[in-house]
PDB file of N, CA and C in Angstrom:
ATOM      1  N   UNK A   1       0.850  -1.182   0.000  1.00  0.00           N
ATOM      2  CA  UNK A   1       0.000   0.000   0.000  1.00  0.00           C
ATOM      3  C   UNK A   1       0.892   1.240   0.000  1.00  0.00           C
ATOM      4  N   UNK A   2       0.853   2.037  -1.090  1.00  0.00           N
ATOM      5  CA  UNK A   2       1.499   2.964  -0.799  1.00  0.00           C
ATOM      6  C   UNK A   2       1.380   4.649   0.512  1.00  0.00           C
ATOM      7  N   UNK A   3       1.886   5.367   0.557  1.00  0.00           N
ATOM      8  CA  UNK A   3       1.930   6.396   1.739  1.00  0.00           C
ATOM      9  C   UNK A   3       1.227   7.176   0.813  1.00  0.00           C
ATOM     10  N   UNK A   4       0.117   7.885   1.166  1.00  0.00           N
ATOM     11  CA  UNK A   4       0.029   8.720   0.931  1.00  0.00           C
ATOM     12  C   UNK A   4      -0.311  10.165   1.302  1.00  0.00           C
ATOM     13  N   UNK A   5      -0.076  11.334   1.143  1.00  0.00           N
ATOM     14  CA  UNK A   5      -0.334  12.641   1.790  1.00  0.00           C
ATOM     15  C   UNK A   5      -1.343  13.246   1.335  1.00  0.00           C
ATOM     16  N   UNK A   6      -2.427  13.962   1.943  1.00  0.00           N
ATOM     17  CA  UNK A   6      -3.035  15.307   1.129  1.00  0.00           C
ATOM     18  C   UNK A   6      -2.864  16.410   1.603  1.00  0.00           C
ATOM     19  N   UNK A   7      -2.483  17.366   0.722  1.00  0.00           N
ATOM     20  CA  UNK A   7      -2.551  18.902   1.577  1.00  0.00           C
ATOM     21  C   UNK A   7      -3.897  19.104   1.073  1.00  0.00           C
ATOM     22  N   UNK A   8      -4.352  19.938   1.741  1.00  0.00           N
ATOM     23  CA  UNK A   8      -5.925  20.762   1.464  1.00  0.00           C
ATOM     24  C   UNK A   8      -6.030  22.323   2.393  1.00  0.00           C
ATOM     25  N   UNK A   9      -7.021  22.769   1.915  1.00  0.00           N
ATOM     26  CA  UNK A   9      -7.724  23.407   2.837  1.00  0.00           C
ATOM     27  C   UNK A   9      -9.122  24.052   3.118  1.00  0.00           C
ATOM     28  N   UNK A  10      -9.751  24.603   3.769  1.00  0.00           N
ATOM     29  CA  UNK A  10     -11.098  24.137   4.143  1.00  0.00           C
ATOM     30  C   UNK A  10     -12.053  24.644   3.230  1.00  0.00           C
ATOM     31  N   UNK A  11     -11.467  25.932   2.273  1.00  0.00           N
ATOM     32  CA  UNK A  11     -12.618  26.160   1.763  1.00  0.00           C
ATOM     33  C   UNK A  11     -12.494  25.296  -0.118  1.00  0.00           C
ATOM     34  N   UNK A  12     -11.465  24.564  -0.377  1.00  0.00           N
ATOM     35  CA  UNK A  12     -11.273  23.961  -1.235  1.00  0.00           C
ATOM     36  C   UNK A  12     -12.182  22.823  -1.742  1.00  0.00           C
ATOM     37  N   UNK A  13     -12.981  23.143  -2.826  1.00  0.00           N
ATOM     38  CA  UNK A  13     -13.806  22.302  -3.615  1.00  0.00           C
ATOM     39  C   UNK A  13     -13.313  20.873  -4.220  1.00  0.00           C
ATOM     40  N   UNK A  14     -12.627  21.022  -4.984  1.00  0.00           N
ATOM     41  CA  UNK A  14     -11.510  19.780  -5.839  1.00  0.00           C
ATOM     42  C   UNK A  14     -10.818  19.164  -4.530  1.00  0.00           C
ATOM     43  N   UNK A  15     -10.338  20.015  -3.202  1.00  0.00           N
ATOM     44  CA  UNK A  15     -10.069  18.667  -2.161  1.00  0.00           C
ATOM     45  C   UNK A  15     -10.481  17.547  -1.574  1.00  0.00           C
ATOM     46  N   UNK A  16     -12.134  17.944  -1.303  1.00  0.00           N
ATOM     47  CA  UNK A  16     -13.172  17.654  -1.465  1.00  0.00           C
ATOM     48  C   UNK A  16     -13.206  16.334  -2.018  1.00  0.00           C
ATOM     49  N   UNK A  17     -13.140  16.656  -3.547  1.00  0.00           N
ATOM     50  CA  UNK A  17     -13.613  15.417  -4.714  1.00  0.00           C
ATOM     51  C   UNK A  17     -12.322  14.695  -4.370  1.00  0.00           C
ATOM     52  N   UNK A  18     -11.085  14.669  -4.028  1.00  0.00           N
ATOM     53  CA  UNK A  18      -9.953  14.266  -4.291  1.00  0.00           C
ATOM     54  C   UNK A  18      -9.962  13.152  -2.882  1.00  0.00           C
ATOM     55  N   UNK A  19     -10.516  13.911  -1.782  1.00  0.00           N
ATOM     56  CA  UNK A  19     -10.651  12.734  -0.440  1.00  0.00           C
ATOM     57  C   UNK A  19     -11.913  12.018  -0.771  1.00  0.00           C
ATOM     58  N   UNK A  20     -13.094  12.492  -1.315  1.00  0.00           N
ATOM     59  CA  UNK A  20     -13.900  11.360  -1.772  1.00  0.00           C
ATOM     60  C   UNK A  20     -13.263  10.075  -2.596  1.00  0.00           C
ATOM     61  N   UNK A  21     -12.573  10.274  -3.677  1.00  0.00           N
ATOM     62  CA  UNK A  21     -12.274   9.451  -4.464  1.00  0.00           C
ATOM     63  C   UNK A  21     -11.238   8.516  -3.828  1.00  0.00           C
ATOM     64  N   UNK A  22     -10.293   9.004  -2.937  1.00  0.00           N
ATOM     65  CA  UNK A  22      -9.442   8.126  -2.225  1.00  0.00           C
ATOM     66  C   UNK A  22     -10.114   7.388  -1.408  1.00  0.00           C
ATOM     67  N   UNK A  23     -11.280   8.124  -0.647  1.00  0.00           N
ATOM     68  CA  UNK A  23     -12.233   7.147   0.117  1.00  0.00           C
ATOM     69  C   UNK A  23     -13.100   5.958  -0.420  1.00  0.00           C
ATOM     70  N   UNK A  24     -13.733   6.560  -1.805  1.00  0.00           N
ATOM     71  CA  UNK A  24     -14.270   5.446  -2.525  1.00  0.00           C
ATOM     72  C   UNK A  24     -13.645   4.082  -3.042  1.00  0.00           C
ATOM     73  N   UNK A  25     -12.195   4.440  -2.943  1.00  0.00           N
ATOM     74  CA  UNK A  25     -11.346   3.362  -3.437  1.00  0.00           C
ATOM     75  C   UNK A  25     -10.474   2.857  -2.101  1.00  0.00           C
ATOM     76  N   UNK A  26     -11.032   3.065  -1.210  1.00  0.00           N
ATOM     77  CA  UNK A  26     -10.536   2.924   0.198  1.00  0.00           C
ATOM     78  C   UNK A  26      -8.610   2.766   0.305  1.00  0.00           C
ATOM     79  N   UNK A  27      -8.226   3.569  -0.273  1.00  0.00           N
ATOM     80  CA  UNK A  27      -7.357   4.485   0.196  1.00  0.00           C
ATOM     81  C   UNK A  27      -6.738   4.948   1.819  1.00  0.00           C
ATOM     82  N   UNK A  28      -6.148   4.565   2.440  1.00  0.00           N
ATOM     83  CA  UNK A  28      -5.531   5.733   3.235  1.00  0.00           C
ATOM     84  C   UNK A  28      -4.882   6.453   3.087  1.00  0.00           C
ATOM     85  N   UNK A  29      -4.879   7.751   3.822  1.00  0.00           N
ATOM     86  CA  UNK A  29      -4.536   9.009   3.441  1.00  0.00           C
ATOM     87  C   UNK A  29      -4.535   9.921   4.892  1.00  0.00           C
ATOM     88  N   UNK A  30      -3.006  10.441   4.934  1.00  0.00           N
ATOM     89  CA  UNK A  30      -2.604  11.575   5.668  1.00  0.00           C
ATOM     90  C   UNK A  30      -3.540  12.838   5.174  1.00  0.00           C
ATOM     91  N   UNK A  31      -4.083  13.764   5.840  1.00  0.00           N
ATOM     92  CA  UNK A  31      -4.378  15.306   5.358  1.00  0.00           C
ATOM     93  C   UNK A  31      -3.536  16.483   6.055  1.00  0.00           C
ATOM     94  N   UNK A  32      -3.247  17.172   5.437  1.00  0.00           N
ATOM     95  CA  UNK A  32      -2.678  18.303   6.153  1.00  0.00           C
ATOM     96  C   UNK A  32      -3.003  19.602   5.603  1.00  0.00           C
ATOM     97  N   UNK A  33      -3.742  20.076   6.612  1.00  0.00           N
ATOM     98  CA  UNK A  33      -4.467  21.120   6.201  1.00  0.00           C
ATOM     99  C   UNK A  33      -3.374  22.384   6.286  1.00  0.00           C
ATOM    100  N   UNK A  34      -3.062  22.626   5.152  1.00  0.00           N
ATOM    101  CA  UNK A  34      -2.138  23.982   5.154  1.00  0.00           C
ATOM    102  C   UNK A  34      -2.860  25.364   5.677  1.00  0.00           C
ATOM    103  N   UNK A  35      -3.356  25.316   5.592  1.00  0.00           N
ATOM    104  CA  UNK A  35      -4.053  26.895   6.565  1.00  0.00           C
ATOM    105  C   UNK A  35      -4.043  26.983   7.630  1.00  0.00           C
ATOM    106  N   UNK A  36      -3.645  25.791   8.402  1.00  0.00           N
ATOM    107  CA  UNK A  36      -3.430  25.923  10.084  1.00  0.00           C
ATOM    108  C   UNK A  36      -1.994  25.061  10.643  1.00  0.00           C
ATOM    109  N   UNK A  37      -1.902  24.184   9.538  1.00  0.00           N
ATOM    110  CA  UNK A  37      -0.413  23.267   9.397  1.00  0.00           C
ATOM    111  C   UNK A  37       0.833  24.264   9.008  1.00  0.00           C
ATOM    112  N   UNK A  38       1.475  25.231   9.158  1.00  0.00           N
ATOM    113  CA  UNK A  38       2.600  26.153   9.047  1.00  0.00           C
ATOM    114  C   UNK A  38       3.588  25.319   8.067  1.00  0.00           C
ATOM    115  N   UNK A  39       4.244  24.640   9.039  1.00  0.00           N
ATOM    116  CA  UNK A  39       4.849  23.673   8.669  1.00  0.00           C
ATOM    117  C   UNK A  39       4.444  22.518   7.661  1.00  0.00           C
ATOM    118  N   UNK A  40       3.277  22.144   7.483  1.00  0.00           N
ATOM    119  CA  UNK A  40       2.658  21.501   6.549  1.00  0.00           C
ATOM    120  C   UNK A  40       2.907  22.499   5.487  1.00  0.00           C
ATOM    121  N   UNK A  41       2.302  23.530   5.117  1.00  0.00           N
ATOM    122  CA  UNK A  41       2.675  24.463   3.941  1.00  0.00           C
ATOM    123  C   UNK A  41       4.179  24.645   3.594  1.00  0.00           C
ATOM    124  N   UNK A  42       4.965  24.662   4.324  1.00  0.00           N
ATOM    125  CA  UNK A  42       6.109  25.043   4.013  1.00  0.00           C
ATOM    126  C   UNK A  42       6.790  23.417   3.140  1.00  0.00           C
ATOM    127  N   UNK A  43       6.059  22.673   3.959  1.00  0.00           N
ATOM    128  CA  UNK A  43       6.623  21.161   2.847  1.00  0.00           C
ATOM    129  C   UNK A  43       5.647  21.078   1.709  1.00  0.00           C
ATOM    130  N   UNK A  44       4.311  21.325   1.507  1.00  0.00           N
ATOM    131  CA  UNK A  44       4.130  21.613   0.501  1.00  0.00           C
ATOM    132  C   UNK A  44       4.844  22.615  -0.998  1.00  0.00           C
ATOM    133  N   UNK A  45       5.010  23.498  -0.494  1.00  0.00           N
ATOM    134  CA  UNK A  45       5.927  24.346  -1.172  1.00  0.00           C
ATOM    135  C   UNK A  45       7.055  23.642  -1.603  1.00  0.00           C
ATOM    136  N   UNK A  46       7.913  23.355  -0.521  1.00  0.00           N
ATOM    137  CA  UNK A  46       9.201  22.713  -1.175  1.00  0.00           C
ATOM    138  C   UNK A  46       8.951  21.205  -2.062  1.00  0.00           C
ATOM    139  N   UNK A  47       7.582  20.907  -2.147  1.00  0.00           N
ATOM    140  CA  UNK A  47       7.439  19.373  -2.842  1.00  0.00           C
ATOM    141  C   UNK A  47       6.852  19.879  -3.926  1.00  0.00           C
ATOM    142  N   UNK A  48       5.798  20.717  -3.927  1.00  0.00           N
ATOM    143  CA  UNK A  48       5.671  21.291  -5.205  1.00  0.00           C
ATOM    144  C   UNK A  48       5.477  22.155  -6.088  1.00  0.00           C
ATOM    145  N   UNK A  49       6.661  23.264  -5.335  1.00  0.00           N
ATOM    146  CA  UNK A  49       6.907  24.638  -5.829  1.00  0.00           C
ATOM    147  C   UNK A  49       5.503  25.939  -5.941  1.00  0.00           C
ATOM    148  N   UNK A  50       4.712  25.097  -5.169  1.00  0.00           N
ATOM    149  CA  UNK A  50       3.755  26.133  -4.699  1.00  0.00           C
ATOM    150  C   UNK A  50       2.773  25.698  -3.818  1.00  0.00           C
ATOM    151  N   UNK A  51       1.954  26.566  -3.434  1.00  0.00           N
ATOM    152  CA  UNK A  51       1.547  26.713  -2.460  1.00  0.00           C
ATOM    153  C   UNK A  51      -0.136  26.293  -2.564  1.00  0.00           C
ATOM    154  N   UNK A  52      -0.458  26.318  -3.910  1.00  0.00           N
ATOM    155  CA  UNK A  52      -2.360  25.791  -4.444  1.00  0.00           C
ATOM    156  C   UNK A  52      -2.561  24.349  -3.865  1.00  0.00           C
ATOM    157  N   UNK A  53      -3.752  24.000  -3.505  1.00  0.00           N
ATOM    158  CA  UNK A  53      -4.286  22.944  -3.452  1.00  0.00           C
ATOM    159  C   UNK A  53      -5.814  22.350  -4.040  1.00  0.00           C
ATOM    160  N   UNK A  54      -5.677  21.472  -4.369  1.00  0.00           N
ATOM    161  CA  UNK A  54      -4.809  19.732  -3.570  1.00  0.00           C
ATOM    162  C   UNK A  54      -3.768  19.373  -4.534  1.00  0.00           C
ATOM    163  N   UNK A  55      -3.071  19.109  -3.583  1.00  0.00           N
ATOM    164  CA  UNK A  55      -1.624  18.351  -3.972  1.00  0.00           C
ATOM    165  C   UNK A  55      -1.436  16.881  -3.062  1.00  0.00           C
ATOM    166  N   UNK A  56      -1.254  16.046  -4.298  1.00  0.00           N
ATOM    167  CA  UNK A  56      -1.419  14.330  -3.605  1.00  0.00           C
ATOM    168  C   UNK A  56       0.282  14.195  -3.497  1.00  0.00           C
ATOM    169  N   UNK A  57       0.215  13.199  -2.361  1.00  0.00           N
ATOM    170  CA  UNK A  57       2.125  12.980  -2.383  1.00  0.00           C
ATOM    171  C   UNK A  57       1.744  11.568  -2.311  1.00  0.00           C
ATOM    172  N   UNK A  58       1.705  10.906  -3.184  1.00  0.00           N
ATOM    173  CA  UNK A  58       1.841   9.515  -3.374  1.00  0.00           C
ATOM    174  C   UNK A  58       3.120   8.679  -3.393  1.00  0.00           C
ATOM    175  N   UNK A  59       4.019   8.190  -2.488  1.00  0.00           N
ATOM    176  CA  UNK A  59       5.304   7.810  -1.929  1.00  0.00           C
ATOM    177  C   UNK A  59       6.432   8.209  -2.597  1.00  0.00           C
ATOM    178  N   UNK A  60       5.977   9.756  -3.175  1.00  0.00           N
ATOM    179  CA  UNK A  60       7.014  10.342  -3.473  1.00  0.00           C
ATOM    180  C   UNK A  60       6.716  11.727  -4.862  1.00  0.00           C
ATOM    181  N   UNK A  61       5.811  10.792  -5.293  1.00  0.00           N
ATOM    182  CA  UNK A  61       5.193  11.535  -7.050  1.00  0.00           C
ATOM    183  C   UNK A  61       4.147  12.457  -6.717  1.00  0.00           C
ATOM    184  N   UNK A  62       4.291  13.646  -7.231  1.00  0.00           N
ATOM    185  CA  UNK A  62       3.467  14.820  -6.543  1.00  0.00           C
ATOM    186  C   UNK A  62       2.402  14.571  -7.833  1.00  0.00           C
ATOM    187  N   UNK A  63       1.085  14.899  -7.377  1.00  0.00           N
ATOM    188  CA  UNK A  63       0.420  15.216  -8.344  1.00  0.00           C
ATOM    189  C   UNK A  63      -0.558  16.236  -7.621  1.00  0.00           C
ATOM    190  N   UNK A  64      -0.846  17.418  -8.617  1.00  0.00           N
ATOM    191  CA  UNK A  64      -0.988  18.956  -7.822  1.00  0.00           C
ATOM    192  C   UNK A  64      -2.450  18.702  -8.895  1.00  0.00           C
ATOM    193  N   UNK A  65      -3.754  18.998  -8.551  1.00  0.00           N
ATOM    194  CA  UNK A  65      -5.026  19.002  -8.904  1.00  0.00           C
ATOM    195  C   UNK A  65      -5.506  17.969  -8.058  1.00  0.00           C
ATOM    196  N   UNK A  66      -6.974  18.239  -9.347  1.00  0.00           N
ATOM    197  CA  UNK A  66      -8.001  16.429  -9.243  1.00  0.00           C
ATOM    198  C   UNK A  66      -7.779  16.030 -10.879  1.00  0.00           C
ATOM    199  N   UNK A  67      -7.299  15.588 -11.268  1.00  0.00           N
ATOM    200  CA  UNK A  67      -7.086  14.676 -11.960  1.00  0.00           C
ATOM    201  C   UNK A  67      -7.510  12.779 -11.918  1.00  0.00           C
ATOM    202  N   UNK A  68      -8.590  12.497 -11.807  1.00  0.00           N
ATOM    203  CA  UNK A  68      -9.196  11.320 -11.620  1.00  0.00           C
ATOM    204  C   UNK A  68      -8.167   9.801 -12.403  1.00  0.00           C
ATOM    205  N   UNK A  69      -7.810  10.180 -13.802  1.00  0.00           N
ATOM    206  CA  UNK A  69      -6.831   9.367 -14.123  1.00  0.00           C
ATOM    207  C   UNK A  69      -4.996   9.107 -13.663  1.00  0.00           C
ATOM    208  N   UNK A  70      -4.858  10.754 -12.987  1.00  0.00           N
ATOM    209  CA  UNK A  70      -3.058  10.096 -12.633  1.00  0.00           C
ATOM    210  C   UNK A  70      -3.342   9.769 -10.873  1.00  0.00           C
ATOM    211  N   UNK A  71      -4.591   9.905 -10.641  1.00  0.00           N
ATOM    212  CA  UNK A  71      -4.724   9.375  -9.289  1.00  0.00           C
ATOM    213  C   UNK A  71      -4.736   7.814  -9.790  1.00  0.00           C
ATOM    214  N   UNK A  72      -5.231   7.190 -10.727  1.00  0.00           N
ATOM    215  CA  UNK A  72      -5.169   5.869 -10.559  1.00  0.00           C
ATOM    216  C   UNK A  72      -4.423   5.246 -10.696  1.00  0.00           C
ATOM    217  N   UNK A  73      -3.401   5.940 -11.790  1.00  0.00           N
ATOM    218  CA  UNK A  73      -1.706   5.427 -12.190  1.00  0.00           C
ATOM    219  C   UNK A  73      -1.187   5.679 -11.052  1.00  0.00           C
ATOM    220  N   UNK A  74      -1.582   6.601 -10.541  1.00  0.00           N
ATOM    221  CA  UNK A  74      -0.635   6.710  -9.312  1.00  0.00           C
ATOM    222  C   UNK A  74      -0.577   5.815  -7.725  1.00  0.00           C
ATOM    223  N   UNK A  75      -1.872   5.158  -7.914  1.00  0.00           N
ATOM    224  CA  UNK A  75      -2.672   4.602  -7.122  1.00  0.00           C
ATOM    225  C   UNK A  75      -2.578   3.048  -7.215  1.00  0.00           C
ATOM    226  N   UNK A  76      -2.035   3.042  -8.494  1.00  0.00           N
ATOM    227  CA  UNK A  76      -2.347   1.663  -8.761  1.00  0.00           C
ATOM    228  C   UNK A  76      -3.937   1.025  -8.977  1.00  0.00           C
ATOM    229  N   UNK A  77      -4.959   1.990  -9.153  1.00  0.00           N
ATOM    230  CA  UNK A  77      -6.091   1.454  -9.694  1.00  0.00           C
ATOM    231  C   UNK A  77      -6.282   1.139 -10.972  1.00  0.00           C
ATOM    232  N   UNK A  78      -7.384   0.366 -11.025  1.00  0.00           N
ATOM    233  CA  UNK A  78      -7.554  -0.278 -12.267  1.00  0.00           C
ATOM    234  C   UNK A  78      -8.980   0.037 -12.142  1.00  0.00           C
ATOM    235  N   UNK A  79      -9.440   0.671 -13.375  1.00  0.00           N
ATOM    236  CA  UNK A  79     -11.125   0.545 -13.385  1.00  0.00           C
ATOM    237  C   UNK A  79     -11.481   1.358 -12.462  1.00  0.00           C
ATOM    238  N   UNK A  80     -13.019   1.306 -12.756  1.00  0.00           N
ATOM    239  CA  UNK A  80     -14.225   2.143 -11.560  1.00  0.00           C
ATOM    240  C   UNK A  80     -14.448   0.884 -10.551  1.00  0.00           C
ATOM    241  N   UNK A  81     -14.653   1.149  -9.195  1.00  0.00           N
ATOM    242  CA  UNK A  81     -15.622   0.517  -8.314  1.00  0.00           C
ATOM    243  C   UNK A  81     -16.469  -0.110  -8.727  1.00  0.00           C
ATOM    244  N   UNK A  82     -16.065  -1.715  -9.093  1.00  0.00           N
ATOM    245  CA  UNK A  82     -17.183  -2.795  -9.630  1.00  0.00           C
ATOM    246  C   UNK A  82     -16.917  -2.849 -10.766  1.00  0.00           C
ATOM    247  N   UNK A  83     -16.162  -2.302 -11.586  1.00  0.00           N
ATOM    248  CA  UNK A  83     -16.132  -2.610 -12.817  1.00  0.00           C
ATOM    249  C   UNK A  83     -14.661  -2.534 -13.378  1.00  0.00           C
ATOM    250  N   UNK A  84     -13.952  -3.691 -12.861  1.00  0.00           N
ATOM    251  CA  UNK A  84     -12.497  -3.389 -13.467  1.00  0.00           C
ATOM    252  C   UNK A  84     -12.345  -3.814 -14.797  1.00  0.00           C
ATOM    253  N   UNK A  85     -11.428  -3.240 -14.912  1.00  0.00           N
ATOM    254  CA  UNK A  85     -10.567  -3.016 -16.878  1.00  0.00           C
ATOM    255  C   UNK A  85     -10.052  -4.500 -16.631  1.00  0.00           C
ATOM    256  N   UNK A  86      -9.685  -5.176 -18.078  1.00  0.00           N
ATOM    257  CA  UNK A  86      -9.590  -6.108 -18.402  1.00  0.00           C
ATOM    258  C   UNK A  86      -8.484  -5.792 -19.280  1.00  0.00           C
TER     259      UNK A  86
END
């Protein structure tokens, strides 16, 4: 299982969709809410040269949006919920 991180913060829409989808695929997942995490922001920044969110840290590979497909490469999913690719 890989590690994974989320930065977010509270009034963020796409973070939102981004912890749903990790949840739907039952996922665990760190959050770190940069608006009250100091230090959480400041490693955001240095991982991926800015400061917007959501930014996924998947055991190492940043991926900065919601992007539904490099979450799954990144994830190692295959397919939707109930309906895997062949």
């Amino acid at each position: 299982m890989p590690r994974v991180k989320l930065y977010t913060s509270p009034e963020c829409l796409f973070c939102e969709k981004v912890k749903r989808f990790l949840r739907n695929h039952k996922i665990e997942f760190t959050e770190v809410d940069v608006s009250v995490d100091r230090d959480g922001a400041i490693e955001l920044v240095e991982k991926s040269g800015q400061l917007g969110v959501p930014v996924l840290d998947v055991d190492g590979k940043i991926l900065i949006g919601y992007d539904k497909e490099e979450m799954r490469k990144a994830l190692g999913i295959v397919g939707e919920l109930g309906n895997p690719q062949r």
